[in-house]
C-alpha atoms as a PDB file:
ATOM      1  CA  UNK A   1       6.479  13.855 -21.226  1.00  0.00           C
ATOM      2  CA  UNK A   2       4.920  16.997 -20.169  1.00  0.00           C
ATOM      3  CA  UNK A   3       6.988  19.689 -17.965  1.00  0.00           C
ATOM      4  CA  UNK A   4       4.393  19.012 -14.980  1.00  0.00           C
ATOM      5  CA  UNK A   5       2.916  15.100 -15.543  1.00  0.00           C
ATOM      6  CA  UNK A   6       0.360  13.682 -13.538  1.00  0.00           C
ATOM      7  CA  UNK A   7       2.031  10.836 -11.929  1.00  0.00           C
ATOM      8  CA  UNK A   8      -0.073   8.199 -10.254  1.00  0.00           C
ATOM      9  CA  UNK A   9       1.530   5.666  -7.872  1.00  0.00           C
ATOM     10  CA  UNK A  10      -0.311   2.423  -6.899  1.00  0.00           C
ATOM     11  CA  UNK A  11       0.840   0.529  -3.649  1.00  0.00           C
ATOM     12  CA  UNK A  12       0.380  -3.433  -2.962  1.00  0.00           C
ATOM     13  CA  UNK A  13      -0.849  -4.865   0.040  1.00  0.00           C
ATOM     14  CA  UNK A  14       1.160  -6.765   2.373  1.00  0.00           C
ATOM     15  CA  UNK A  15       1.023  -6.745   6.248  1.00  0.00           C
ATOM     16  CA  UNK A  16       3.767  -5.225   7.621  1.00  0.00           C
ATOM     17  CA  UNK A  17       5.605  -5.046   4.499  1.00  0.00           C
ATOM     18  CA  UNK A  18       3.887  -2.258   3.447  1.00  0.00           C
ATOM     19  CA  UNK A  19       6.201  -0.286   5.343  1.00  0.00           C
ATOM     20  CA  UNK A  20       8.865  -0.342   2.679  1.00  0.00           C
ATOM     21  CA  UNK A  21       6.531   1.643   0.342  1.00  0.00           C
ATOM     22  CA  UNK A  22       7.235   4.660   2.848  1.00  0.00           C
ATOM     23  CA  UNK A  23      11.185   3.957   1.921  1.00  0.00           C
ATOM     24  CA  UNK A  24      10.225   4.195  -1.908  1.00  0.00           C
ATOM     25  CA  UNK A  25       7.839   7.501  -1.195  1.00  0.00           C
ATOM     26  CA  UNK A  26      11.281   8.957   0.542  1.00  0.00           C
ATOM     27  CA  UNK A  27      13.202   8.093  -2.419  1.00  0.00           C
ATOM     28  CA  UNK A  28      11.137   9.105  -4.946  1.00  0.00           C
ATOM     29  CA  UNK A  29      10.498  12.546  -3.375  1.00  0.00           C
ATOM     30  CA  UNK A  30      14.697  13.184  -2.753  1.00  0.00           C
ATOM     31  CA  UNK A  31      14.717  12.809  -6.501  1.00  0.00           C
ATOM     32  CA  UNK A  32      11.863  14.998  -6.927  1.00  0.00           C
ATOM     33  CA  UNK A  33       9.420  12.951  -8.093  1.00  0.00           C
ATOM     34  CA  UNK A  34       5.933  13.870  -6.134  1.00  0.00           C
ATOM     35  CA  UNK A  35       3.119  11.844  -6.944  1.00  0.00           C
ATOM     36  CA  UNK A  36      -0.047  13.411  -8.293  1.00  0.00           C
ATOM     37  CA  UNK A  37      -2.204  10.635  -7.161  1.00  0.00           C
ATOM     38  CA  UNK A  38      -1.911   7.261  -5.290  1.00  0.00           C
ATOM     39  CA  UNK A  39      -3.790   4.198  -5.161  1.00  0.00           C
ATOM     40  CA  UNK A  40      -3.291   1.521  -3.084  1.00  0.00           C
ATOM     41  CA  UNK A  41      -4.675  -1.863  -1.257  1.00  0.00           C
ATOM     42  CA  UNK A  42      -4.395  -3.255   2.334  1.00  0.00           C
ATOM     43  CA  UNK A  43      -1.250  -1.995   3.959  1.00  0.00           C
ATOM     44  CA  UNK A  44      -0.710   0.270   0.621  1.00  0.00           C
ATOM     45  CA  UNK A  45      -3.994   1.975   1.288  1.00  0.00           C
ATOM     46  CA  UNK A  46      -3.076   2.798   4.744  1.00  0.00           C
ATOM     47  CA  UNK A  47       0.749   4.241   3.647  1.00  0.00           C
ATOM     48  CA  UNK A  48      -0.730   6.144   0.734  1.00  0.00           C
ATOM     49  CA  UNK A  49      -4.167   7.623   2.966  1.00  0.00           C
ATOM     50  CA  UNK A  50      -0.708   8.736   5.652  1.00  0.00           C
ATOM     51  CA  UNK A  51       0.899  10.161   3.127  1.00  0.00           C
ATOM     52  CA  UNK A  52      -2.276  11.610   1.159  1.00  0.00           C
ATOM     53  CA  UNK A  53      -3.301  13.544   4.409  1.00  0.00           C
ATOM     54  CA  UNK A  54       0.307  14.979   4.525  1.00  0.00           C
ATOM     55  CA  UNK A  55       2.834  13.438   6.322  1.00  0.00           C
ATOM     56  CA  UNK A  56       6.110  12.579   5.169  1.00  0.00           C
ATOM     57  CA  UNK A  57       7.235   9.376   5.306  1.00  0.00           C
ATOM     58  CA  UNK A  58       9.556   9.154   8.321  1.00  0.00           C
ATOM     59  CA  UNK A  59       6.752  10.806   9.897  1.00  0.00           C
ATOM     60  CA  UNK A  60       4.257   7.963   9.111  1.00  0.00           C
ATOM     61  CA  UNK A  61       7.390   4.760   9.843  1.00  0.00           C
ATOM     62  CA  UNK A  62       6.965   7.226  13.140  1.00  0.00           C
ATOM     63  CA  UNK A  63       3.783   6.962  14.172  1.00  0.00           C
ATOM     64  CA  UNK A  64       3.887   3.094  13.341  1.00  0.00           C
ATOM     65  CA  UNK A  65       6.737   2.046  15.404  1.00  0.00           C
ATOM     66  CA  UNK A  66       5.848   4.649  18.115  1.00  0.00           C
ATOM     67  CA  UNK A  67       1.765   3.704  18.390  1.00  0.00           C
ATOM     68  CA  UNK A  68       3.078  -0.332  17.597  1.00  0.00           C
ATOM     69  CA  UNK A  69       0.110  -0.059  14.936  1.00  0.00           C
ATOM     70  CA  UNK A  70       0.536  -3.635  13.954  1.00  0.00           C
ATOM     71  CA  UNK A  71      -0.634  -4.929  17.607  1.00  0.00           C
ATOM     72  CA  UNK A  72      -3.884  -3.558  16.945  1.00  0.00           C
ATOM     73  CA  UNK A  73      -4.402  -6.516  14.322  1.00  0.00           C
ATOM     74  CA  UNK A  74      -2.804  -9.515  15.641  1.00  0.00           C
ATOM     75  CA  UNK A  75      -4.840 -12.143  15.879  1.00  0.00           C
ATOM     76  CA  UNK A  76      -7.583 -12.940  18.531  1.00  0.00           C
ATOM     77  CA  UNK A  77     -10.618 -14.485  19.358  1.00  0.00           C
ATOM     78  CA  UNK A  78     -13.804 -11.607  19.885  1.00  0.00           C
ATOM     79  CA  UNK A  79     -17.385 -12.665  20.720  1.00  0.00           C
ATOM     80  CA  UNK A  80     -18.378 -13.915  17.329  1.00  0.00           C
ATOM     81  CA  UNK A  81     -15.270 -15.782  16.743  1.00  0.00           C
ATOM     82  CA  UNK A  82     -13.140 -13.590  14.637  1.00  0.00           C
ATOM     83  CA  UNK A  83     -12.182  -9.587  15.178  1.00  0.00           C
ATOM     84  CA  UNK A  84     -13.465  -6.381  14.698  1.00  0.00           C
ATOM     85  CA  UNK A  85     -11.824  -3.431  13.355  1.00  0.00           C
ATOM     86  CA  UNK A  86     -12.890  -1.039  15.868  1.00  0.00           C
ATOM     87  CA  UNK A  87      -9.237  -0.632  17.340  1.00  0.00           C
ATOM     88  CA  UNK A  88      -7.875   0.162  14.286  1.00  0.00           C
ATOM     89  CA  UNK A  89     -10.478   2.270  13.607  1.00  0.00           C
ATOM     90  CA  UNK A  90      -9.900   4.658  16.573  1.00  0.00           C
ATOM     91  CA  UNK A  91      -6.079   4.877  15.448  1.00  0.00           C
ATOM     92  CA  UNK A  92      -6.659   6.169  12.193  1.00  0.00           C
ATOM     93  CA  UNK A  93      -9.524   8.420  13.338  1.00  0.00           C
ATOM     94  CA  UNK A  94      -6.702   9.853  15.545  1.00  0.00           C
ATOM     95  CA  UNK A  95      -4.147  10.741  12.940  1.00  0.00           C
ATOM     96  CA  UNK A  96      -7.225  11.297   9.714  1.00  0.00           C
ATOM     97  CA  UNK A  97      -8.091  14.453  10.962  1.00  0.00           C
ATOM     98  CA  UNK A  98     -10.741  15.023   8.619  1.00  0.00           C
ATOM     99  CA  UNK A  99     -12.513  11.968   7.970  1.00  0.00           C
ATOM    100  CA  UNK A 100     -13.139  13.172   4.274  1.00  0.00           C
ATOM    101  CA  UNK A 101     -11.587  12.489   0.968  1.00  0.00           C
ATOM    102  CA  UNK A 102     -11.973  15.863  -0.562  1.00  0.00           C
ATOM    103  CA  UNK A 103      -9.928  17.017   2.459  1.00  0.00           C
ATOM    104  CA  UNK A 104      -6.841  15.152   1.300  1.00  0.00           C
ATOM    105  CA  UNK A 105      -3.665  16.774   0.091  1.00  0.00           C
ATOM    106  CA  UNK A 106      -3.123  14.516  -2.799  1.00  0.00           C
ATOM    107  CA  UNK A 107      -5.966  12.004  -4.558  1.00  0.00           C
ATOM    108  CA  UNK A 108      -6.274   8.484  -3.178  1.00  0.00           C
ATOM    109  CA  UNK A 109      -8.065   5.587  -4.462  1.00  0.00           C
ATOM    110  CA  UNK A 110      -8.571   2.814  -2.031  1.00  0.00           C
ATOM    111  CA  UNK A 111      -9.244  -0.633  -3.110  1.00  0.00           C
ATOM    112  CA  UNK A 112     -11.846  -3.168  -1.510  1.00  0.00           C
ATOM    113  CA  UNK A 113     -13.253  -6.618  -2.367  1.00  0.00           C
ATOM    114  CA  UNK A 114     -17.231  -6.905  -2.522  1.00  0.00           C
ATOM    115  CA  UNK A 115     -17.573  -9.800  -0.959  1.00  0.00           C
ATOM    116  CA  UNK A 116     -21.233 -10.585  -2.027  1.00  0.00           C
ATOM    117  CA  UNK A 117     -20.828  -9.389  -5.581  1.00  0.00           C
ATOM    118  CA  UNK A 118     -16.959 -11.015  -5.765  1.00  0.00           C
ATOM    119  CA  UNK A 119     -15.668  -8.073  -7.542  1.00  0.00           C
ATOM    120  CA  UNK A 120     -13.238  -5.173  -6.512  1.00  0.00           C
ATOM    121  CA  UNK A 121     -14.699  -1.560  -5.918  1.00  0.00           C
ATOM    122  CA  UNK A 122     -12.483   1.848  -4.910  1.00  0.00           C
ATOM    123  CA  UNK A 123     -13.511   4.559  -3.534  1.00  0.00           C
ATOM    124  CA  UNK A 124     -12.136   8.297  -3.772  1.00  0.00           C
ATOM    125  CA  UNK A 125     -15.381  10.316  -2.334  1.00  0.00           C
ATOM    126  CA  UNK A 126     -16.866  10.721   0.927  1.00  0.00           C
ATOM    127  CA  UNK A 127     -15.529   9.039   3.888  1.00  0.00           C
ATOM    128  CA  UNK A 128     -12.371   7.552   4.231  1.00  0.00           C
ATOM    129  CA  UNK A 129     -11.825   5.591   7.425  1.00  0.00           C
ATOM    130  CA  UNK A 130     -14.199   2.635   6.612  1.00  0.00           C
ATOM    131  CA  UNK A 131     -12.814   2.192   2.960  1.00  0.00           C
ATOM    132  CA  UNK A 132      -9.519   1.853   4.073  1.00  0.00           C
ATOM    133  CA  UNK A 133     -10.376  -0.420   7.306  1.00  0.00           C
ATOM    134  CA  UNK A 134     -12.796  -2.748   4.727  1.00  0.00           C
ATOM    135  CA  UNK A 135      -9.255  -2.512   2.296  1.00  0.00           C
ATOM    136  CA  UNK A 136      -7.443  -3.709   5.407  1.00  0.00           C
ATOM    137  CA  UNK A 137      -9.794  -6.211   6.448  1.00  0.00           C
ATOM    138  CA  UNK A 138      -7.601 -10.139   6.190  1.00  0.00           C
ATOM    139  CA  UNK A 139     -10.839 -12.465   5.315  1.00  0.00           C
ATOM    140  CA  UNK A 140     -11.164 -15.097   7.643  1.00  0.00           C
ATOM    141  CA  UNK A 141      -9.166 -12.844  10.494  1.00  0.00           C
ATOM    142  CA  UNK A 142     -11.780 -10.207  10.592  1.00  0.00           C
ATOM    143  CA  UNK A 143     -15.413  -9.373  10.345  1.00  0.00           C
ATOM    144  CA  UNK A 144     -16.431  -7.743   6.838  1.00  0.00           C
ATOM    145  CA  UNK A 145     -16.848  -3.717   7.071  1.00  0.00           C
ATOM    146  CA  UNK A 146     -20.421  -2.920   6.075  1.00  0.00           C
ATOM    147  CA  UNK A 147     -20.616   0.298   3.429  1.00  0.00           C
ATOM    148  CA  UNK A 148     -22.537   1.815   1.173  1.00  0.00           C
ATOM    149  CA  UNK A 149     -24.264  -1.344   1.152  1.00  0.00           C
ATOM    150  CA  UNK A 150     -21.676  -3.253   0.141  1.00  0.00           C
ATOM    151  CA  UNK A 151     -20.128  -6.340   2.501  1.00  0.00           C
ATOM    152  CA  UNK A 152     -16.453  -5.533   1.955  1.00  0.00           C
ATOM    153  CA  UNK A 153     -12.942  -7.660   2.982  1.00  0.00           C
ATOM    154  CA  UNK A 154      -9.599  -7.095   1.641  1.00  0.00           C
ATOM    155  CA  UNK A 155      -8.694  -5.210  -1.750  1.00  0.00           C
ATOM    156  CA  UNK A 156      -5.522  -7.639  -1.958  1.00  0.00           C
ATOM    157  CA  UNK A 157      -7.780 -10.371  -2.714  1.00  0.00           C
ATOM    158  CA  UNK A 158      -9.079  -9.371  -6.372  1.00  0.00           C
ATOM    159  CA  UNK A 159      -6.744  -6.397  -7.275  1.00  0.00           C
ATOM    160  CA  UNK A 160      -3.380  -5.958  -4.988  1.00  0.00           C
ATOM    161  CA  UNK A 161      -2.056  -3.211  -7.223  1.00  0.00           C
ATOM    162  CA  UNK A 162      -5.178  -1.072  -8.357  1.00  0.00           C
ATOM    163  CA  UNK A 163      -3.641   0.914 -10.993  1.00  0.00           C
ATOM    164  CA  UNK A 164      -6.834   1.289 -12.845  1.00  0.00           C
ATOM    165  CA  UNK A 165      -8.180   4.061 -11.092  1.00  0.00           C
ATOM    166  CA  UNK A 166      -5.279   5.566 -12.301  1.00  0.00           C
ATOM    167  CA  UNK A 167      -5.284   5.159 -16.031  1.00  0.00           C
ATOM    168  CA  UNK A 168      -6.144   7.513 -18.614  1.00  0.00           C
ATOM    169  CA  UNK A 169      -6.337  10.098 -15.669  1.00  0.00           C
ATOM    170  CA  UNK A 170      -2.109  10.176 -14.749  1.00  0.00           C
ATOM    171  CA  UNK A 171       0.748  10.687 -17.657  1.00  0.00           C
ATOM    172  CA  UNK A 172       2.636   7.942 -15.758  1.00  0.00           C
ATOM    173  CA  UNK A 173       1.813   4.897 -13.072  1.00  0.00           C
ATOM    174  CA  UNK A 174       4.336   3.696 -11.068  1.00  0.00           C
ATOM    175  CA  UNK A 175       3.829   0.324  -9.072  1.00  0.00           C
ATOM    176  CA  UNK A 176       5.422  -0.253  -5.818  1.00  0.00           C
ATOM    177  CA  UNK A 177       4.933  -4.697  -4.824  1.00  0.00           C
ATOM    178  CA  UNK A 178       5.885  -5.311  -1.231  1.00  0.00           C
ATOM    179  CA  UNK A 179       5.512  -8.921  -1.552  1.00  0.00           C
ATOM    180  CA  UNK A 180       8.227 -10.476  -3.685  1.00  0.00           C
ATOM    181  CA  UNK A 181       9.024 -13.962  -2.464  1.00  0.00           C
ATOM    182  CA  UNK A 182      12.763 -15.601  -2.212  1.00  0.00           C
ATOM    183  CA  UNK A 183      12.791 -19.110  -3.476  1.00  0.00           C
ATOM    184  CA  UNK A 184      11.858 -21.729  -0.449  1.00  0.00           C
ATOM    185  CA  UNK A 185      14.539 -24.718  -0.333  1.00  0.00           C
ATOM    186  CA  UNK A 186      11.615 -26.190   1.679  1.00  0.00           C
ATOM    187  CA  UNK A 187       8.630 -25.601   3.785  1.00  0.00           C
ATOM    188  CA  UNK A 188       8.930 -25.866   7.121  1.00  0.00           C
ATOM    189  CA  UNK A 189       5.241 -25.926   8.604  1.00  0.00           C
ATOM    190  CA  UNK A 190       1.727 -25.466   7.763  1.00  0.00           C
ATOM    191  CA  UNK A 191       1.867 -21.781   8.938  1.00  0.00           C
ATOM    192  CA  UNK A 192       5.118 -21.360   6.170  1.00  0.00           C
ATOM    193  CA  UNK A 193       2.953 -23.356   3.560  1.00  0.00           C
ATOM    194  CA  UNK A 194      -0.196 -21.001   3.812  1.00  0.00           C
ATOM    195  CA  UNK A 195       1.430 -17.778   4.232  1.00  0.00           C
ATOM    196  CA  UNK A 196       3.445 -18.198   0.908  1.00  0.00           C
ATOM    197  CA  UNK A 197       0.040 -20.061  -1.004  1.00  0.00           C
ATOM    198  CA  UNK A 198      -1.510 -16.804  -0.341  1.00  0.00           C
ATOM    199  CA  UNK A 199       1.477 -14.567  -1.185  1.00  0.00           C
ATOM    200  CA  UNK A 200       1.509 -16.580  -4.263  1.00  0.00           C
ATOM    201  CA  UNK A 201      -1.480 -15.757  -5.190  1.00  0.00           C
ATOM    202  CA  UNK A 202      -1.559 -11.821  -4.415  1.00  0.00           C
ATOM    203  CA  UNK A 203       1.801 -11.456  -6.281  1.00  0.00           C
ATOM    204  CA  UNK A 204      -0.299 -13.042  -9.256  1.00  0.00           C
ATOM    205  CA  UNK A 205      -3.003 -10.573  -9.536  1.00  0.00           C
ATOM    206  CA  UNK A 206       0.049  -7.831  -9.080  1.00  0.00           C
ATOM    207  CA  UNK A 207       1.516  -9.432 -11.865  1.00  0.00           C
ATOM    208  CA  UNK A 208      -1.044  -9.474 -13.936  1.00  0.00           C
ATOM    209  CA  UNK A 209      -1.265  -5.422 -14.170  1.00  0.00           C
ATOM    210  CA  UNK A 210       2.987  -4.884 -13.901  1.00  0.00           C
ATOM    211  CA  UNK A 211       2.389  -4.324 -17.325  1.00  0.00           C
ATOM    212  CA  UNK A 212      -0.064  -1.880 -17.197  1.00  0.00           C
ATOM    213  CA  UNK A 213       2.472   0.501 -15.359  1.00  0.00           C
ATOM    214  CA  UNK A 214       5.115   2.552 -16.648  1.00  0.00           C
ATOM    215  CA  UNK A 215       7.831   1.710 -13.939  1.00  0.00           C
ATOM    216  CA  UNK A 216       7.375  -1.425 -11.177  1.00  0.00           C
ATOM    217  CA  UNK A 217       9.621  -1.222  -7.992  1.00  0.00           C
ATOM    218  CA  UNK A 218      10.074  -4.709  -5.992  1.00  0.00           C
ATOM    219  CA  UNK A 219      12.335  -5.008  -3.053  1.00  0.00           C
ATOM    220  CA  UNK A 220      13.102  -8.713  -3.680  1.00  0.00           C
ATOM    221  CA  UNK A 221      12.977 -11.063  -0.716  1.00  0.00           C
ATOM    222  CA  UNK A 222      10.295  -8.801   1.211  1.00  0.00           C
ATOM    223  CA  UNK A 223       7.876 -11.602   1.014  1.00  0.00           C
ATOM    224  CA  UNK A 224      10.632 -13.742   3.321  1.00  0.00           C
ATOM    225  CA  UNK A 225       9.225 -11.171   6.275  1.00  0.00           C
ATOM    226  CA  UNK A 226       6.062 -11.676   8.388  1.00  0.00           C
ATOM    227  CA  UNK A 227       3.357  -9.749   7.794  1.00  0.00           C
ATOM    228  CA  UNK A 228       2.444  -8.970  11.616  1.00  0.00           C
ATOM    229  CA  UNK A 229       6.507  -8.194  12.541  1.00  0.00           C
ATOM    230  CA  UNK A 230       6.557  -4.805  13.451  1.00  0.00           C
ATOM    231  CA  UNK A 231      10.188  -5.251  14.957  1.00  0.00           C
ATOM    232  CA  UNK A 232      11.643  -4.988  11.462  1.00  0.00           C
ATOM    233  CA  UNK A 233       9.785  -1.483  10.411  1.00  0.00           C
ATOM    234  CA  UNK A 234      13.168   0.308  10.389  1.00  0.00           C
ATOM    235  CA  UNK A 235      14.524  -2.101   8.467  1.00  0.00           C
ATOM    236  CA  UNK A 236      11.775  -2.433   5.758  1.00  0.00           C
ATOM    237  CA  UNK A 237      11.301   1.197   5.283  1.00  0.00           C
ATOM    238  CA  UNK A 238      15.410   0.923   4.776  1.00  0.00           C
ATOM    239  CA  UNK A 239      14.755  -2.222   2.214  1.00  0.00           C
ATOM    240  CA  UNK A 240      12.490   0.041   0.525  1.00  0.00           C
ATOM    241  CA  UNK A 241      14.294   3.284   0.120  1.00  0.00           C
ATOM    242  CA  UNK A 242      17.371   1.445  -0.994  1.00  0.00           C
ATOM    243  CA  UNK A 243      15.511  -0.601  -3.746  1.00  0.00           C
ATOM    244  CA  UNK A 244      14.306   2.627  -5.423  1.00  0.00           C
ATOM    245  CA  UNK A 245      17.289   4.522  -4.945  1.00  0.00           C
ATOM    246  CA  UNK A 246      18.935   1.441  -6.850  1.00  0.00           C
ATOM    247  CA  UNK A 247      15.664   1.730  -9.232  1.00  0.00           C
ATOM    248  CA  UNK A 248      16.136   5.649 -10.141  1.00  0.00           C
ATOM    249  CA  UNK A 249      19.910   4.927 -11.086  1.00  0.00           C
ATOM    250  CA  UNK A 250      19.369   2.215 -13.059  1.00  0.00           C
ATOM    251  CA  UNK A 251      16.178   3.608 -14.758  1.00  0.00           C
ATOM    252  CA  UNK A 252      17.420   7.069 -15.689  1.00  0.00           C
ATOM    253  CA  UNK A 253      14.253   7.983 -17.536  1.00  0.00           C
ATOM    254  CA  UNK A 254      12.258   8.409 -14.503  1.00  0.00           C
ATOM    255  CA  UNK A 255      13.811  11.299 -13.555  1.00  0.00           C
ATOM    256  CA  UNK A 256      11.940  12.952 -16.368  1.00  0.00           C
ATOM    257  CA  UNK A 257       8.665  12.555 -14.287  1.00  0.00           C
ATOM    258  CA  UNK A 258      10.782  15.616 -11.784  1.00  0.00           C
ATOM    259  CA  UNK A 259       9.444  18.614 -11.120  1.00  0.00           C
ATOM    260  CA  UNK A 260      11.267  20.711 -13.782  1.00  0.00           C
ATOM    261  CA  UNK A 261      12.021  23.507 -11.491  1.00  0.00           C
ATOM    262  CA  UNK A 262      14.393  21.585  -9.404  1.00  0.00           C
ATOM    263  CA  UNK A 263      15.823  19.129 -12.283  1.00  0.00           C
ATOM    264  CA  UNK A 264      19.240  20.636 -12.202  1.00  0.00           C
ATOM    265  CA  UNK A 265      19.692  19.254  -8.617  1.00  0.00           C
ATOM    266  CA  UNK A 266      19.602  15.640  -9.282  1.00  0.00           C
ATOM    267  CA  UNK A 267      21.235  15.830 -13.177  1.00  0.00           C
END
């Protein structure tokens, strides 16, 4: 590895879940281990664009818990019959400073879904905002963000872990899932039946591209959480932070990917 790799972390989707990536950022910097780049879809796209613009991540779990940021997206019923983003969009516009992807700290790549072409795009140039809202936008819960002349919904739908705009430009990808489901003895009720059918089927396209990455942290069980319940942020961002503290000891050779100045502190 080389003394100062490019290290490229790619964060799933997931609701509320997503907080526990913010417990795996914490643990991975204590170790020393500062990514280069991020990527990241959904909830992961809104972490990593926090953390990109410089906050740490007790900062962000923070801001979350104090603003209730979840409450801007429960559902409702608007005008046309599903909801807009424009709530969310004056939150982020209040902690984004500058609405500008060359003004980030670190790289980010956020991941969308084209809705009329049915393919995913990402975007790392110009503004920021929209591509994360259209990233963040649940289909069938909210009205498609219209950019660059492109219909966009979700990036969890076609990619949840978009490590690809992070190949052959980092030395080493690390994905983070926030969605790993528990086995069900049974299920108790429609709304049970078609939250895990569609958790099913993100963790599938995550799956697909665990190989592609050179270390994968899951909190098991996280999918077991709703992905509206902001009442368990301290204790997802603690599920986190414990998982990849468990992750670094059992997976030694990830410490390599330290910043060599301050190795000696966690040999």
């Amino acid at each position: 590895m080389k003394s100062n790799p490019k290290i490229g972390v790619a964060l799933s989707g997931g609701g509320v879940r997503g907080i526990s990536h913010l417990g795996v950022l914490k643990a991975l910097n204590e170790a020393d281990i500062y990514p280069t780049h991020l990527s990241g879809s959904s909830a992961g796209a809104i972490a990593g664009t926090m953390y990109c613009s410089g906050y740490k991540p007790e900062e962000i779990l923070r801001i979350i818990v104090d603003t209730n940021y979840f409450k801007f997206i429960r559902p409702a019923i608007s005008l046309k019959g599903i909801l807009t983003m424009s709530q969310v969009e004056k939150l982020l516009e209040l902690y984004i400073k500058e609405n500008d992807f060359a003004k980030l700290e670190i790289p980010m790549t956020v991941a969308a879904t084209d809705i009329q072409k049915g393919k995913a795009v990402y975007f790392s140039e110009g503004e920021i905002i929209k591509p994360v809202l259209a990233s963040s936008c649940i289909p069938g819960m909210f009205e498609p963000i219209e950019y660059d002349d492109k219909f966009l919904i979700d990036g969890g739908v076609l990619n949840n872990l978009p490590v690809e705009p992070l190949e052959g430009v980092c030395d080493a990808i690390i994905g983070v899932n926030c969605n790993h489901l528990p086995e069900a003895s049974n299920v108790k009720n429609m709304r049970n039946l078609i939250e895990r059918s569609v958790i099913m089927s993100m963790n599938y396209n995550v799956y697909s591209r665990q190989s592609k990455c050179d270390y994968f942290i899951e909190a098991h069980g996280l999918g077991k959480y709703g992905v509206l319940d902001i009442r368990k942020a301290p204790q997802l961002f603690k599920f986190g932070y414990n998982t990849a503290v468990e992750y670094l000891e059992k997976n030694p050779s990830i410490l390599d990917l330290a910043s060599p100045k301050d190795k000696s502190l966690i040999a």
